[in-house]
N, C-alpha and C. Protein backbone atom coordinates (compact mmCIF):
# COMPACT_ATOMS: atom_id res chain seq x y z
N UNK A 1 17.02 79.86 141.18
CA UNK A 1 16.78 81.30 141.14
C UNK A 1 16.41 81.69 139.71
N UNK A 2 15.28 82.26 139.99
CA UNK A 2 15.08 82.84 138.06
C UNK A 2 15.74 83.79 138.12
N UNK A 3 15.99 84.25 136.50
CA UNK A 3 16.65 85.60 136.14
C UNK A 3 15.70 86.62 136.20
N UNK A 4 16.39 87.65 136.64
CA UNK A 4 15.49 89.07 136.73
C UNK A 4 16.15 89.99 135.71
N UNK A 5 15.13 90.64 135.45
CA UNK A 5 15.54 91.74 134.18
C UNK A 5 16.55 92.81 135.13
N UNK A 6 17.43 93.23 134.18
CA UNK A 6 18.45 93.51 134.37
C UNK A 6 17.92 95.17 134.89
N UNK A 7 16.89 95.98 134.09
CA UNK A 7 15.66 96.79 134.91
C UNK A 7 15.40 96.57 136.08
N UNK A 8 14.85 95.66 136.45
CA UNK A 8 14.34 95.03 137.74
C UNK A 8 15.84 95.54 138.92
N UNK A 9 17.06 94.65 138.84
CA UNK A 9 17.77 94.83 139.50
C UNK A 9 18.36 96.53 139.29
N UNK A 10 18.18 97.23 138.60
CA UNK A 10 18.62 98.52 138.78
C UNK A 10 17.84 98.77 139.63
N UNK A 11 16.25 98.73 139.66
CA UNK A 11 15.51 100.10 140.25
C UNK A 11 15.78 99.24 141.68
N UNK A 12 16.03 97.88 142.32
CA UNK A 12 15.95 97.94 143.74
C UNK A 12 17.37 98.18 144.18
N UNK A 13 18.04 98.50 143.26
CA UNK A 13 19.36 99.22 143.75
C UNK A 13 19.15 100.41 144.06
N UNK A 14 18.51 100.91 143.22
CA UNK A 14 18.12 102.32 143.49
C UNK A 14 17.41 102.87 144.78
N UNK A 15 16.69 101.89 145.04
CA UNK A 15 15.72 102.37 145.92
C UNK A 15 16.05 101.55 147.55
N UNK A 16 17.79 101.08 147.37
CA UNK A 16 18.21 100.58 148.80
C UNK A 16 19.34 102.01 148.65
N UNK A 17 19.73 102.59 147.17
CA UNK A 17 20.78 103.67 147.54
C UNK A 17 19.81 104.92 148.58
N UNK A 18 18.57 105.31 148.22
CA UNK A 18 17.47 105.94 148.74
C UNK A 18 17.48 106.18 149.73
N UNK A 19 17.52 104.81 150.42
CA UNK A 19 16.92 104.43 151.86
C UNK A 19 17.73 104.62 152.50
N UNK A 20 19.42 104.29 152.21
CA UNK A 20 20.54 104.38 152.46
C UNK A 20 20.80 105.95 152.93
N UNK A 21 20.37 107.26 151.88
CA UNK A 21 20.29 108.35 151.80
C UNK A 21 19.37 109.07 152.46
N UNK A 22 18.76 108.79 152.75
CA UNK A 22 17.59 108.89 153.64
C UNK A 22 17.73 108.77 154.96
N UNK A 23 18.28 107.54 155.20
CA UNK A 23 18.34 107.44 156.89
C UNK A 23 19.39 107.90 157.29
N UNK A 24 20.71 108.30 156.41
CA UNK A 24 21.91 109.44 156.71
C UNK A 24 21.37 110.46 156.58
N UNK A 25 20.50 111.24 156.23
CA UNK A 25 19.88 112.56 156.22
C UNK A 25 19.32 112.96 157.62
N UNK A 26 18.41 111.36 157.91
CA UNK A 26 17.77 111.53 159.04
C UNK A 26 18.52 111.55 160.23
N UNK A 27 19.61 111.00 160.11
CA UNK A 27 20.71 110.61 161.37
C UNK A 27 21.19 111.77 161.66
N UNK A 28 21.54 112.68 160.18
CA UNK A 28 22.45 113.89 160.66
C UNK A 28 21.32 115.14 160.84
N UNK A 29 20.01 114.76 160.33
CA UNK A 29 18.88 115.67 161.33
C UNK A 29 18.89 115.48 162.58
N UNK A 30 18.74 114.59 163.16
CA UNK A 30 18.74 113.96 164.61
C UNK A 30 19.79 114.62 165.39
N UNK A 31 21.03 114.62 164.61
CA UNK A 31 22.24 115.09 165.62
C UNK A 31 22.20 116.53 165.63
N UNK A 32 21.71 117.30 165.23
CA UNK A 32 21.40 118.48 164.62
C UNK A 32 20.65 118.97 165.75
N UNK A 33 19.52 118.79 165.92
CA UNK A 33 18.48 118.65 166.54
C UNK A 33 19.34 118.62 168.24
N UNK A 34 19.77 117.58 168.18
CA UNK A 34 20.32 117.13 169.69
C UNK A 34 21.65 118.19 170.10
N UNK A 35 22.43 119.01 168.83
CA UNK A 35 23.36 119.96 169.52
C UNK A 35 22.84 120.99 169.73
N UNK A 36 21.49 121.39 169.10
CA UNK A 36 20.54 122.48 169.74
C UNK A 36 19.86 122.40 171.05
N UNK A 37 19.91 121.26 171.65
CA UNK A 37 19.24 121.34 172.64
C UNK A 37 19.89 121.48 173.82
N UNK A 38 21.42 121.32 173.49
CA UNK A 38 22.43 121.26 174.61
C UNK A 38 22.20 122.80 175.53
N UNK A 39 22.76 122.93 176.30
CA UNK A 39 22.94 124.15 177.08
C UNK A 39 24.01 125.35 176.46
N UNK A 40 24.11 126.29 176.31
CA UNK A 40 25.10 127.01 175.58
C UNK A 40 25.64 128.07 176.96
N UNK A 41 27.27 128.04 177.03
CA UNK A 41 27.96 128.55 178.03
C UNK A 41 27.67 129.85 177.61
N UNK A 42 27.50 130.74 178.46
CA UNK A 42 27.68 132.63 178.41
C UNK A 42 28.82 132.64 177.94
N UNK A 43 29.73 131.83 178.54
CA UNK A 43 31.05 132.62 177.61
C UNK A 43 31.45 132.18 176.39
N UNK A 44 30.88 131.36 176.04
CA UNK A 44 30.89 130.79 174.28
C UNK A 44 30.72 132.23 173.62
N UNK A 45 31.06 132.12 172.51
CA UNK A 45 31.48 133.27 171.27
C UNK A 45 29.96 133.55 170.83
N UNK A 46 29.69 134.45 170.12
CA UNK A 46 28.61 134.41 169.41
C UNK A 46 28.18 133.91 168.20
N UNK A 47 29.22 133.08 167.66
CA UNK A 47 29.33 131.97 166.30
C UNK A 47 28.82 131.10 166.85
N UNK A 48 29.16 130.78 168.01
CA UNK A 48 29.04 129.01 168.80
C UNK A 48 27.49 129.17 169.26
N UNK A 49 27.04 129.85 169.93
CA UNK A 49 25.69 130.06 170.22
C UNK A 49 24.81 130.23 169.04
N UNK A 50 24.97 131.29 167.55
CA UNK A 50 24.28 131.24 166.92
C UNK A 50 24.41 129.71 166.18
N UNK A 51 25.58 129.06 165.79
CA UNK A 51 25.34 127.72 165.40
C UNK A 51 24.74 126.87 166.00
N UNK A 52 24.66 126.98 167.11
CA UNK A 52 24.28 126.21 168.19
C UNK A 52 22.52 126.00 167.81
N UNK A 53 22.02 127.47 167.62
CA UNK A 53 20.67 127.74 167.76
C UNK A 53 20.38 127.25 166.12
N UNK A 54 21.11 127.97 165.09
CA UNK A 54 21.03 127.61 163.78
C UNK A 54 20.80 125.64 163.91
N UNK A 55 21.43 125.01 164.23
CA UNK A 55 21.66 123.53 163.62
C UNK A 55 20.62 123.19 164.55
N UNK A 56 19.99 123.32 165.77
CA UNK A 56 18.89 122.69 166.50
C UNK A 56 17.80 123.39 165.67
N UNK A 57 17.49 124.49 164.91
CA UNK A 57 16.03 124.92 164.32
C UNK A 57 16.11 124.42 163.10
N UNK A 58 17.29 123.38 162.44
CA UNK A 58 17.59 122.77 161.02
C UNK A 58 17.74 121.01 161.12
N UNK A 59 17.96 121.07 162.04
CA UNK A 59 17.54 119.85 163.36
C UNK A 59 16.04 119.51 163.25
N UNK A 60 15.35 120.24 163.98
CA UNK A 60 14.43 120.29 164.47
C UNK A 60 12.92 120.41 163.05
N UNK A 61 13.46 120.86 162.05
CA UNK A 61 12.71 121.33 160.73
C UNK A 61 13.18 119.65 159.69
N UNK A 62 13.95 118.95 160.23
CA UNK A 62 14.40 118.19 159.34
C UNK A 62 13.70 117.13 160.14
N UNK A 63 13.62 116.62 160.93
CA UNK A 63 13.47 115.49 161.78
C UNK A 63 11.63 115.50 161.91
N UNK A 64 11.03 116.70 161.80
CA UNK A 64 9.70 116.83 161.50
C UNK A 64 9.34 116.39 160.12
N UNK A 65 10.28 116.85 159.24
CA UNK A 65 9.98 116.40 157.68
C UNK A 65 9.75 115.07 157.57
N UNK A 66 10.78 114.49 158.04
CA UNK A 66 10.73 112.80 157.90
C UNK A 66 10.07 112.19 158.73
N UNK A 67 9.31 112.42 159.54
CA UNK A 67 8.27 112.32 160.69
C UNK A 67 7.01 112.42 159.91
N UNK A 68 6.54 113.55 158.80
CA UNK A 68 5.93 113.84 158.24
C UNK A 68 5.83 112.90 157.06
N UNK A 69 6.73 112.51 156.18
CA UNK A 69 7.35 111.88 155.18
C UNK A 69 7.05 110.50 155.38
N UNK A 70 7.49 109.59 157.15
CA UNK A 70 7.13 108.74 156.61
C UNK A 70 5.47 108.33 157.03
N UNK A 71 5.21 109.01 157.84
CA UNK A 71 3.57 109.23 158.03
C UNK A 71 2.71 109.14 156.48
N UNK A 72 3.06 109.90 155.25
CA UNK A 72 2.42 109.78 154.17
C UNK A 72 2.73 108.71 153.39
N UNK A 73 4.10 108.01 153.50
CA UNK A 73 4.20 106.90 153.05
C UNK A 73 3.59 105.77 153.47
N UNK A 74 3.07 106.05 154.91
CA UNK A 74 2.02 104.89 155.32
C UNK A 74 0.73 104.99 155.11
N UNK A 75 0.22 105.71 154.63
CA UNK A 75 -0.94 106.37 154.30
C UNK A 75 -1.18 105.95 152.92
N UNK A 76 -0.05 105.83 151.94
CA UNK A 76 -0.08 105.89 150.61
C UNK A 76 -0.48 104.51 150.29
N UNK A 77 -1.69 103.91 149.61
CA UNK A 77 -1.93 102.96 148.57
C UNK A 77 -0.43 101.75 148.58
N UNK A 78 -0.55 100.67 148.78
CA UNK A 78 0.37 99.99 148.15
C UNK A 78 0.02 98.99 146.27
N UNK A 79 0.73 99.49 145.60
CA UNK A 79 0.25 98.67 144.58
C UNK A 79 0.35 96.88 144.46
């Protein structure tokens, strides 16, 4: 094994903490997304329904981003 600059091993740490951060972002978009879509009881409160509607349109705005996101990363030049 050669030695790698001690640079080297920071930035692909960095960029597995990223990915790491990233796909927990995307996971908890996803779930977001999926408690908005549930059915909401009439007799639920009006907190529970507006959260309901709130986290599926924050859901739904997040899960497009990274849809979007990684669409331009495939698009992008590799050096």
């Amino acid at each position: 094994m050669k030695k790698r600059k001690i640079s080297t091993l920071l930035g692909h740490g960095l960029a597995h903490l990223q990915d790491v951060v990233d796909r927990t972002i995307a996971f908890g978009f996803k779930k977001m997304k999926h408690v908005g879509t549930k059915k909401v009881k009439e007799e639920s409160s009006k907190f529970r329904r507006y959260f309901r509607k709130t986290a599926g349109f924050l859901g739904e705005m997040g899960s497009s981003f990274y849809e979007k996101y990684e669409e331009i990363k495939e698009k992008r030049p590799k050096k």
